[in-house]
Each structure stands twice: as structure tokens, then as C-alpha cells.
PDB file of N, CA and C in Angstrom:
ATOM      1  N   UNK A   1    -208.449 101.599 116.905  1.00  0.00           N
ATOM      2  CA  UNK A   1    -207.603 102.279 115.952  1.00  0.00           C
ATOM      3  C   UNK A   1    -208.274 102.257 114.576  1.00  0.00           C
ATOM      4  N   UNK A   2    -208.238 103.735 114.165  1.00  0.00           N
ATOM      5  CA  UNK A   2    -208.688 103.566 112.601  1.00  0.00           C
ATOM      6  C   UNK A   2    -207.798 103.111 111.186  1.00  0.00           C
ATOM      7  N   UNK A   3    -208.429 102.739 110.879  1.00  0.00           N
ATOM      8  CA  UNK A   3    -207.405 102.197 108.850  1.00  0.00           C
ATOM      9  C   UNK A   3    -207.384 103.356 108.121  1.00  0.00           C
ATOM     10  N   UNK A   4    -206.266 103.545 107.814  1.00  0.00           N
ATOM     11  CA  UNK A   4    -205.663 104.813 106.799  1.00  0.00           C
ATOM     12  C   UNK A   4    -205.377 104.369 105.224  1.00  0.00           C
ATOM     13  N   UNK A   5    -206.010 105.316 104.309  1.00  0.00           N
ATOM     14  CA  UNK A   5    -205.754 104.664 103.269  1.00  0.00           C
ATOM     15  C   UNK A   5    -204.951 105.375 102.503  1.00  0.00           C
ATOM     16  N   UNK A   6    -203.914 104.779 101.511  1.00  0.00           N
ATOM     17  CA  UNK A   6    -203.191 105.559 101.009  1.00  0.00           C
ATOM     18  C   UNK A   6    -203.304 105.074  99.334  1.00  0.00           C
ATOM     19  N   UNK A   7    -202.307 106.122  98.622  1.00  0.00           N
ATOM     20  CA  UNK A   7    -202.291 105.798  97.095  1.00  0.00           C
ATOM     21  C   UNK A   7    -201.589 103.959  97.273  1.00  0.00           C
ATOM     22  N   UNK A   8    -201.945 104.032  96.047  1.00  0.00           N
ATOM     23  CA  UNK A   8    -201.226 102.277  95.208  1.00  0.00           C
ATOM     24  C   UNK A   8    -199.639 102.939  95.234  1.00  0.00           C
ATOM     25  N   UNK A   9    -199.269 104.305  94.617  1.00  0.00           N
ATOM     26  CA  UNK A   9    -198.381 104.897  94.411  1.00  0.00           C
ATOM     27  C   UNK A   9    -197.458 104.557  95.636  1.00  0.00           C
ATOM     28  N   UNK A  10    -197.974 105.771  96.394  1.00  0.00           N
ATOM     29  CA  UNK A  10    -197.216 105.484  98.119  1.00  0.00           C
ATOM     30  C   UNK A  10    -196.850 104.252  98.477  1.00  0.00           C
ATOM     31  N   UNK A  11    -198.215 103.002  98.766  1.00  0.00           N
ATOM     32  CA  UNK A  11    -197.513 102.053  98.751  1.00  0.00           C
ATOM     33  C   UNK A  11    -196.476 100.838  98.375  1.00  0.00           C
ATOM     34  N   UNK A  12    -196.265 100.761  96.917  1.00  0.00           N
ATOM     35  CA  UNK A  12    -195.304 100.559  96.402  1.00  0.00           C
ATOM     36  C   UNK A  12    -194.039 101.008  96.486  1.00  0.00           C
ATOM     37  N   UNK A  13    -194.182 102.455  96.705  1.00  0.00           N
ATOM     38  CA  UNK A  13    -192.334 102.394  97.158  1.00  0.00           C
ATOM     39  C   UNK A  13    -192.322 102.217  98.529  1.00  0.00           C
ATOM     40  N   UNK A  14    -193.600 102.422  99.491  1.00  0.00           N
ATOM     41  CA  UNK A  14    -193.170 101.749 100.824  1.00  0.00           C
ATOM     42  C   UNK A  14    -192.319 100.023 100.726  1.00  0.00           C
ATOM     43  N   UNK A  15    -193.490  99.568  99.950  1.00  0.00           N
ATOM     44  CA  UNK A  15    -191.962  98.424  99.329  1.00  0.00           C
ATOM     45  C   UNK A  15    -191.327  98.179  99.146  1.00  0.00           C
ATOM     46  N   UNK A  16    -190.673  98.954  98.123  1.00  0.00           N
ATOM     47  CA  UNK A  16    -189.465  98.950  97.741  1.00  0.00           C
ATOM     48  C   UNK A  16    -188.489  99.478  98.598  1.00  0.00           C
ATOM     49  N   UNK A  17    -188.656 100.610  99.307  1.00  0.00           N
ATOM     50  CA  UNK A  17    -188.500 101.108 100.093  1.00  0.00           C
ATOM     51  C   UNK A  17    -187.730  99.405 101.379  1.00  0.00           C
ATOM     52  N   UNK A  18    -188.730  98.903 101.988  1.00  0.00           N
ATOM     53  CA  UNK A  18    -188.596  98.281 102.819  1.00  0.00           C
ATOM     54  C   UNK A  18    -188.240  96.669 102.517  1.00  0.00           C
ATOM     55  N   UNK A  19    -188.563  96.552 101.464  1.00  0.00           N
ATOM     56  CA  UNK A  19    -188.439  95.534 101.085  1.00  0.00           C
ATOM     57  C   UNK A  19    -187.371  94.848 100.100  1.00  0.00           C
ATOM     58  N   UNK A  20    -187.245  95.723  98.926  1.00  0.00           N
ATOM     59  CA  UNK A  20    -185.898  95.790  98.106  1.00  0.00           C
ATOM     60  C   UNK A  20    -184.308  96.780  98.672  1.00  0.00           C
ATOM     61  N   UNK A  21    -184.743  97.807  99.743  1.00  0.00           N
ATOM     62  CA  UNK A  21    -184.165  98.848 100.612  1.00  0.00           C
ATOM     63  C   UNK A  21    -183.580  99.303  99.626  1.00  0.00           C
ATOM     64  N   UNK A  22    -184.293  99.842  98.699  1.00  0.00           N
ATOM     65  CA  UNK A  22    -184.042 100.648  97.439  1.00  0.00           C
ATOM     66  C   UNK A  22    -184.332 102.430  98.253  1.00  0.00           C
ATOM     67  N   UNK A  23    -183.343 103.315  98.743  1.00  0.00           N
ATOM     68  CA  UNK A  23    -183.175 104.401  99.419  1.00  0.00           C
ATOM     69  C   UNK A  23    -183.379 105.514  98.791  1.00  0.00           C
ATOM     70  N   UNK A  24    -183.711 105.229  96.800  1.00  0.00           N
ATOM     71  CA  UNK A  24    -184.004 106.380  96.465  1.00  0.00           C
ATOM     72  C   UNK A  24    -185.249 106.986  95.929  1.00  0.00           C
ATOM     73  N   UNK A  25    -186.158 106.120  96.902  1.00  0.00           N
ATOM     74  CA  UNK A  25    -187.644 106.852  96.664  1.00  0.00           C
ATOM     75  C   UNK A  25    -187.864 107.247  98.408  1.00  0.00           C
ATOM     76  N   UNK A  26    -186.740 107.533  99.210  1.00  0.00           N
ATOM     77  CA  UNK A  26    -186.956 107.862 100.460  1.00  0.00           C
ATOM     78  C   UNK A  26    -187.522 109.309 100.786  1.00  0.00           C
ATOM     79  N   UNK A  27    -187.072 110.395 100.281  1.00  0.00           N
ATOM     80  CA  UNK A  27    -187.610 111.836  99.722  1.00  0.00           C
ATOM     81  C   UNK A  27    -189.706 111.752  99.847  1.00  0.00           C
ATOM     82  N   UNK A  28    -189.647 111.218  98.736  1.00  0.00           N
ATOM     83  CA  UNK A  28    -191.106 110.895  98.117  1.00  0.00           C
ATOM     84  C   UNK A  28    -191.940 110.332  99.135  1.00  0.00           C
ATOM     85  N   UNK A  29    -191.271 109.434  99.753  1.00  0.00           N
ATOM     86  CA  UNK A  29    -192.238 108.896 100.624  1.00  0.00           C
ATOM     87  C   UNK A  29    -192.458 109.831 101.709  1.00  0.00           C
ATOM     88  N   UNK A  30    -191.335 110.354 102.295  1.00  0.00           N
ATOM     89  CA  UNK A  30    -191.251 111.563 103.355  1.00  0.00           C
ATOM     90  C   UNK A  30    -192.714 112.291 103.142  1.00  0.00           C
ATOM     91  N   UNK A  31    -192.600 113.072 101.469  1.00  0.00           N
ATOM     92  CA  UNK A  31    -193.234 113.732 101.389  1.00  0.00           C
ATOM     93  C   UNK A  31    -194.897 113.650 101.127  1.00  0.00           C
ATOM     94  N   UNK A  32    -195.003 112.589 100.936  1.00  0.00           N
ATOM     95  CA  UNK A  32    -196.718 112.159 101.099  1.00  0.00           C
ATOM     96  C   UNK A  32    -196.950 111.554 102.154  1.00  0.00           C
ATOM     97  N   UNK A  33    -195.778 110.890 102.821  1.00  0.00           N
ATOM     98  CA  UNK A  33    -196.299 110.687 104.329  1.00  0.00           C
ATOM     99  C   UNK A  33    -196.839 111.840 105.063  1.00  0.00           C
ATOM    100  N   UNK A  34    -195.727 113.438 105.094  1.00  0.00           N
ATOM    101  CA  UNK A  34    -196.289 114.485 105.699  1.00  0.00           C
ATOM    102  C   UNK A  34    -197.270 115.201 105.073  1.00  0.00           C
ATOM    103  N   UNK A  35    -197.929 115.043 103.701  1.00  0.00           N
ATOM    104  CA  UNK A  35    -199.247 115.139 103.356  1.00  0.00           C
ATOM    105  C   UNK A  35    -200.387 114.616 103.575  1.00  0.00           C
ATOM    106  N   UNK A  36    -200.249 113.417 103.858  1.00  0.00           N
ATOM    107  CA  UNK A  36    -201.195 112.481 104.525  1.00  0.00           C
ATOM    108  C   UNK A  36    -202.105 113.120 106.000  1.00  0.00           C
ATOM    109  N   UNK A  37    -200.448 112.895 107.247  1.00  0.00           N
ATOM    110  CA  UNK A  37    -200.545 113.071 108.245  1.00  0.00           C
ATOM    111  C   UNK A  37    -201.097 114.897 108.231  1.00  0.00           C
ATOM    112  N   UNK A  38    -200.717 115.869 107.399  1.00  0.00           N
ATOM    113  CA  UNK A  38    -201.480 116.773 107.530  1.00  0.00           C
ATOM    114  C   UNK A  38    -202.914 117.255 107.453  1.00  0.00           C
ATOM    115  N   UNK A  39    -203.168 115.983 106.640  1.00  0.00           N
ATOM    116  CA  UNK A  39    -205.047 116.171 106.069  1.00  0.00           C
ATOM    117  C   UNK A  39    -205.588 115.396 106.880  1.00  0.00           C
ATOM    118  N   UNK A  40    -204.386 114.071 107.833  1.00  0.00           N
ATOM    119  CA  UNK A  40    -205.500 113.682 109.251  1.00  0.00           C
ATOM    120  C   UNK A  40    -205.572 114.537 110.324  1.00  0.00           C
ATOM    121  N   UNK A  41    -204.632 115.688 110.836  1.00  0.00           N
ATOM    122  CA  UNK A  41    -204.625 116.175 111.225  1.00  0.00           C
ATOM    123  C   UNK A  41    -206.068 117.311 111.174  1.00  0.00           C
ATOM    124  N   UNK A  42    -206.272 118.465 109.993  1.00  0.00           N
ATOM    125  CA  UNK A  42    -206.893 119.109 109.616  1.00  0.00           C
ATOM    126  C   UNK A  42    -208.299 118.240 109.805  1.00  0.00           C
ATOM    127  N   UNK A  43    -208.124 117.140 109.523  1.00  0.00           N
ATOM    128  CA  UNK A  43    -210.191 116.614 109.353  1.00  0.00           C
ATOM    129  C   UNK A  43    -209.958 115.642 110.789  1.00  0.00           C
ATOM    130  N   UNK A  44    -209.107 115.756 111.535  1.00  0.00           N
ATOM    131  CA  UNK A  44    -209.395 115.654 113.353  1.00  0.00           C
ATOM    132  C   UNK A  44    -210.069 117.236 114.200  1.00  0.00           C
ATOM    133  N   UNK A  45    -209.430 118.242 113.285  1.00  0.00           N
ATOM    134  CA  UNK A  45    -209.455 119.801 114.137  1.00  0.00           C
ATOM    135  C   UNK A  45    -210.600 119.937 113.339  1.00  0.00           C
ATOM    136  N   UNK A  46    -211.027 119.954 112.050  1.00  0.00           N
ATOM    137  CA  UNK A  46    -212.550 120.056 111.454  1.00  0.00           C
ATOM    138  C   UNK A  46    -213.484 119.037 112.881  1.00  0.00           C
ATOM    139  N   UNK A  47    -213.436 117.790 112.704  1.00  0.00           N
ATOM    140  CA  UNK A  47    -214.543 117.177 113.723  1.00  0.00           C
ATOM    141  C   UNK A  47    -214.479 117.991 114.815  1.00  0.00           C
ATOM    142  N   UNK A  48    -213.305 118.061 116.093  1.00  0.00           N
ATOM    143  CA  UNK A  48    -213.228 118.796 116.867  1.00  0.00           C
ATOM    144  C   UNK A  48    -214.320 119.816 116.552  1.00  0.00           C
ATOM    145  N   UNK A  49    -213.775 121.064 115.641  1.00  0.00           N
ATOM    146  CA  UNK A  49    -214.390 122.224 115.541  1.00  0.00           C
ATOM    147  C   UNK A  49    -215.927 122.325 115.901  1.00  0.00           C
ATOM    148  N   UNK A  50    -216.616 121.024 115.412  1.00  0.00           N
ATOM    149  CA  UNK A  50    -217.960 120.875 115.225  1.00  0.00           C
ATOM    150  C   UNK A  50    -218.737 119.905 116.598  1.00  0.00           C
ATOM    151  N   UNK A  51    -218.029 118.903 117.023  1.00  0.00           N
ATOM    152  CA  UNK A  51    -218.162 118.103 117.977  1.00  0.00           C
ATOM    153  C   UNK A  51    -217.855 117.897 119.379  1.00  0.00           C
ATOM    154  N   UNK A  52    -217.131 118.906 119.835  1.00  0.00           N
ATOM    155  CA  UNK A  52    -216.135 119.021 121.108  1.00  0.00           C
ATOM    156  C   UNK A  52    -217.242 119.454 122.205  1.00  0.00           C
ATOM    157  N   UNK A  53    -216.887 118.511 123.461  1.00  0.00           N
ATOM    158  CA  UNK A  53    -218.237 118.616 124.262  1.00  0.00           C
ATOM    159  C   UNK A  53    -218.688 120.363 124.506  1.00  0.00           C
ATOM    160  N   UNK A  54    -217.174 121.377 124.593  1.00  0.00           N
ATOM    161  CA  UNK A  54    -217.688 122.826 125.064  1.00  0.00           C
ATOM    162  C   UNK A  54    -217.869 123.400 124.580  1.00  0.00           C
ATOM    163  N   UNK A  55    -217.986 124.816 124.168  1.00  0.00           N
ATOM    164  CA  UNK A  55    -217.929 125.560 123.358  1.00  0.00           C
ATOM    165  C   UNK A  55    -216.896 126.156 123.322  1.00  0.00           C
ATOM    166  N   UNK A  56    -215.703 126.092 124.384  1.00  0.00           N
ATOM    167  CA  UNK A  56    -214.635 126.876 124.240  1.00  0.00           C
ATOM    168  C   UNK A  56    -213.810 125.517 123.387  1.00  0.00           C
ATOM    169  N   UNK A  57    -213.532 124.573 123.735  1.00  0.00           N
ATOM    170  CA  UNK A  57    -213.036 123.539 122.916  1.00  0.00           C
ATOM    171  C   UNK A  57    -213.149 123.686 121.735  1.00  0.00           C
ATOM    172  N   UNK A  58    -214.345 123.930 121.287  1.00  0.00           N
ATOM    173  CA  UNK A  58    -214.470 124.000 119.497  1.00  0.00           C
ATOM    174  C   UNK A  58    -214.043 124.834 118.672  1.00  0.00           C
ATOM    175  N   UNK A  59    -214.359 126.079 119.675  1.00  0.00           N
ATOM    176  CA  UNK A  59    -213.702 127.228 119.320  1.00  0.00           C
ATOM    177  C   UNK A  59    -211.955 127.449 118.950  1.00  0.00           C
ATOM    178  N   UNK A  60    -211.496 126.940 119.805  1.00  0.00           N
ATOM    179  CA  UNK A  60    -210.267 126.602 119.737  1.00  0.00           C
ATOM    180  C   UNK A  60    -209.740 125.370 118.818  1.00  0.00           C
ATOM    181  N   UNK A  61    -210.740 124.546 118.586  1.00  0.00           N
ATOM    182  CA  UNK A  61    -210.278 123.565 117.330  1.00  0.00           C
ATOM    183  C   UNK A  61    -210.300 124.331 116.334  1.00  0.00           C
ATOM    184  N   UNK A  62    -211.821 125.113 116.305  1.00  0.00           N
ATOM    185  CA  UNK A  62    -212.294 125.505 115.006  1.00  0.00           C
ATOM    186  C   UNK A  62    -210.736 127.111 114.648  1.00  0.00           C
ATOM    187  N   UNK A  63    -210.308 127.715 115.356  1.00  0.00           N
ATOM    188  CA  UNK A  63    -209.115 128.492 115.504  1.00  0.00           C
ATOM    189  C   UNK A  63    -207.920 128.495 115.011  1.00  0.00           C
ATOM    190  N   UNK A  64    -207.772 126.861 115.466  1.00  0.00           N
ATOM    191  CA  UNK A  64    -206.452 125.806 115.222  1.00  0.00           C
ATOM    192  C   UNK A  64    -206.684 125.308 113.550  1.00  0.00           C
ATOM    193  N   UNK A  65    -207.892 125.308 113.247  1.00  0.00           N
ATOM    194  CA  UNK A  65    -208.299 124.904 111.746  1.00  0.00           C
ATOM    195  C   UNK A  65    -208.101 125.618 111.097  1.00  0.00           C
ATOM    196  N   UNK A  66    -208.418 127.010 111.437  1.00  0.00           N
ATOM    197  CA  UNK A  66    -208.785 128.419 110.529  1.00  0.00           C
ATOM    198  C   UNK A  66    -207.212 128.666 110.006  1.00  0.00           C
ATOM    199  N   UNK A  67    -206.298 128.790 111.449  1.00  0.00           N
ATOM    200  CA  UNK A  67    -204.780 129.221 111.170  1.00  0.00           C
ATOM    201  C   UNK A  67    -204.083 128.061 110.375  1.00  0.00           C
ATOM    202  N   UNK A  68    -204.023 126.682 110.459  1.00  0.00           N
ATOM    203  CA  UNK A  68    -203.398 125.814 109.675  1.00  0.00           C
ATOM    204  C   UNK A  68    -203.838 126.070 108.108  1.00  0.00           C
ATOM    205  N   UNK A  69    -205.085 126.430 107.951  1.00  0.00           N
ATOM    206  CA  UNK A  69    -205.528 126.447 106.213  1.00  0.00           C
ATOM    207  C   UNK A  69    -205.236 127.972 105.816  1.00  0.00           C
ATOM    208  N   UNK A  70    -204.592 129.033 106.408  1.00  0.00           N
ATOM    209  CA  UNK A  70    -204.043 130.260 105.997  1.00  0.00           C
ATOM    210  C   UNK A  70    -205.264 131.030 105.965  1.00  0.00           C
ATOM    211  N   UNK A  71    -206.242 130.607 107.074  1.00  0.00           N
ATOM    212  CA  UNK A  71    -207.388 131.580 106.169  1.00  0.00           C
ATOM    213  C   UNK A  71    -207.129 133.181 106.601  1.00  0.00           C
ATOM    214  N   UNK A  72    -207.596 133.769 106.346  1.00  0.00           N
ATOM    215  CA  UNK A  72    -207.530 135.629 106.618  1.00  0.00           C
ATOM    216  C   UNK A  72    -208.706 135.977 106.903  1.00  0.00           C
ATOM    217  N   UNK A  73    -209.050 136.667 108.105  1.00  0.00           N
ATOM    218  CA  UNK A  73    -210.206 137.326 108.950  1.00  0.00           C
ATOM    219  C   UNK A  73    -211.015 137.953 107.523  1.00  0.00           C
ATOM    220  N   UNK A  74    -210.309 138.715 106.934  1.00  0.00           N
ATOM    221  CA  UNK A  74    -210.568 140.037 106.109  1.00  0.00           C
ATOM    222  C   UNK A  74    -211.564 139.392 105.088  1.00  0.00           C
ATOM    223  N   UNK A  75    -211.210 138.028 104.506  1.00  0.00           N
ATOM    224  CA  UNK A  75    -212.607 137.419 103.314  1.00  0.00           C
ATOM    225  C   UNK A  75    -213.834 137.634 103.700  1.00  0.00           C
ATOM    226  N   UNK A  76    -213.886 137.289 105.272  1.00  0.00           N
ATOM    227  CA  UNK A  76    -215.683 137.619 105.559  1.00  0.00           C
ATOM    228  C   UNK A  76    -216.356 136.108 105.372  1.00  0.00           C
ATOM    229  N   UNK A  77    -217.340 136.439 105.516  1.00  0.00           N
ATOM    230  CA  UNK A  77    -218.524 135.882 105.721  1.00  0.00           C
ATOM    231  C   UNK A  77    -218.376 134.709 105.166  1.00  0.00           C
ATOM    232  N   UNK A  78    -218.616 135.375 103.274  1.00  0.00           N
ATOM    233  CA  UNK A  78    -218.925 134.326 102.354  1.00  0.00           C
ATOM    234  C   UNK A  78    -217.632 134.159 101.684  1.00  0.00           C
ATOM    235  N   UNK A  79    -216.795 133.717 102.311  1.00  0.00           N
ATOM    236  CA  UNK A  79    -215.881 132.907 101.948  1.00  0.00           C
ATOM    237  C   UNK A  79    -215.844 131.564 101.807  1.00  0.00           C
ATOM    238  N   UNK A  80    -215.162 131.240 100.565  1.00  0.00           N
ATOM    239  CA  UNK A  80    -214.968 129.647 100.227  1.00  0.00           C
ATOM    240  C   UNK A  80    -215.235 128.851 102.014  1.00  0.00           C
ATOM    241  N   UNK A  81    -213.966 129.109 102.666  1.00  0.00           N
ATOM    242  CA  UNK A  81    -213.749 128.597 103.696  1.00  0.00           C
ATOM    243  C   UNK A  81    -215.132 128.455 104.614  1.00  0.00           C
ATOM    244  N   UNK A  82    -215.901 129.679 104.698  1.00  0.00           N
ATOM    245  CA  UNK A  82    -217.098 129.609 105.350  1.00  0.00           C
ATOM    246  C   UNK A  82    -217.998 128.650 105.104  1.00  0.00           C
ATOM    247  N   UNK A  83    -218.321 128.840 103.555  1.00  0.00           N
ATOM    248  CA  UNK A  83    -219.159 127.778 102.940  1.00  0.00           C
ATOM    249  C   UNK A  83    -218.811 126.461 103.497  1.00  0.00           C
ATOM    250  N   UNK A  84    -217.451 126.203 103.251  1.00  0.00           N
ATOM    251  CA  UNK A  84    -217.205 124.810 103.521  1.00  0.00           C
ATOM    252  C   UNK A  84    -217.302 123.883 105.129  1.00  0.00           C
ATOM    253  N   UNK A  85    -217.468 125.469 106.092  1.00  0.00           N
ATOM    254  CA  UNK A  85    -218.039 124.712 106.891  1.00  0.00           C
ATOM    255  C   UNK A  85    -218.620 125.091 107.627  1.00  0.00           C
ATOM    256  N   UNK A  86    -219.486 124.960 106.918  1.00  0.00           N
ATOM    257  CA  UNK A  86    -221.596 124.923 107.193  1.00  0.00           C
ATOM    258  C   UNK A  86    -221.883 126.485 107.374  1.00  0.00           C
ATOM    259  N   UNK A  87    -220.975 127.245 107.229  1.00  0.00           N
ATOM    260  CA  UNK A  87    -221.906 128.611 107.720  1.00  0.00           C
ATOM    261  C   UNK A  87    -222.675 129.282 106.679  1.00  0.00           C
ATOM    262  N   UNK A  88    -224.213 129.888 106.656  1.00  0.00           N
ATOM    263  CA  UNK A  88    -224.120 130.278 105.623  1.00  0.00           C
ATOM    264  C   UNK A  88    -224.139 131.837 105.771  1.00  0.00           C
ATOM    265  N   UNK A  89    -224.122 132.491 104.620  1.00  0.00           N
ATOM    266  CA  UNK A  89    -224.238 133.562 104.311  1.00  0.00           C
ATOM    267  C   UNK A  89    -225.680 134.384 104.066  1.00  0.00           C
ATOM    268  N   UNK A  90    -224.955 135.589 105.061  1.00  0.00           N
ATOM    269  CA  UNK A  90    -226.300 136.049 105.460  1.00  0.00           C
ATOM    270  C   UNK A  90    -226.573 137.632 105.127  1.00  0.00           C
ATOM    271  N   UNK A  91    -227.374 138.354 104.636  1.00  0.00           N
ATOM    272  CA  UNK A  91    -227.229 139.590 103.801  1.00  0.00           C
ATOM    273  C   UNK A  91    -227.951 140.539 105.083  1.00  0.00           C
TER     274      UNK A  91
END
């Protein structure tokens, strides 16, 4: 199992939270918990994309990546998104 790291922030009201059962930083925590778990998500389907023994596997990570980050067919090539992973641009 891997170690997850979070803000000083987060964890402190996990404290309070659990420890003082102070209920009104419960919201907050919700909401960087499901920020968290979304960016492990996204940089599991990034590795996938790049690492997956098949080529249909990756494809389908790399798919599952493209649609979670909103990207749009229509940018092309040299898009931010492209750049960022590894493709380059080619004239």
C-alpha cells in the first residue's frame, strides 16, 4: 500500500473533526477528500495510459484520462493537454 499525502490544512480538521467531533468543518473535509481522491485517480489512468501491458488497455486508460480532464478532439495536436503527455508536435 502506498502513503498519501495531504495538506497540514486537511489534516487538522481531520482532527478536530475526529477528535474534538467538532461537525462543522465536515463539508470541507468532504470536499478535499473528493479532490484528493480525484487527482489519485487521474495520475493512476495517466500511468495506465503509458504503462498497461496492451495497447488496447492504454488506449482505453489513455480515453478514460482524456474524458475525465474535459479535453475536446477539436484542440488538435498541439494542445496544452498533448504537450503534457509526451506527444510532440509535428508540422
Amino acid at each position: 500500500m502506498r502513503n498519501v499525502q495531504i495538506s497540514q490544512e486537511l489534516f487538522m480538521q481531520l482532527l478536530r473533526f475526529h477528535l474534538i467531533e467538532d461537525e462543522s468543518c465536515e463539508k470541507e473535509i468532504k470536499k478535499e477528500l473528493e479532490k484528493k481522491l480525484d487527482k489519485m485517480v487521474m495520475r493512476d489512468l495517466f500511468g495506465k495510459s503509458k504503462t498497461a501491458p496492451t495497447k488496447e488497455e492504454r488506449e482505453r486508460a489513455r480515453k478514460e484520462y482524456l474524458d475525465r480532464r474535459g479535453t475536446d478532439k477539436s484542440r488538435g495536436k498541439n494542445s496544452d493537454l498533448a504537450c503534457r503527455m509526451g506527444r510532440k508536435y509535428r508540422r
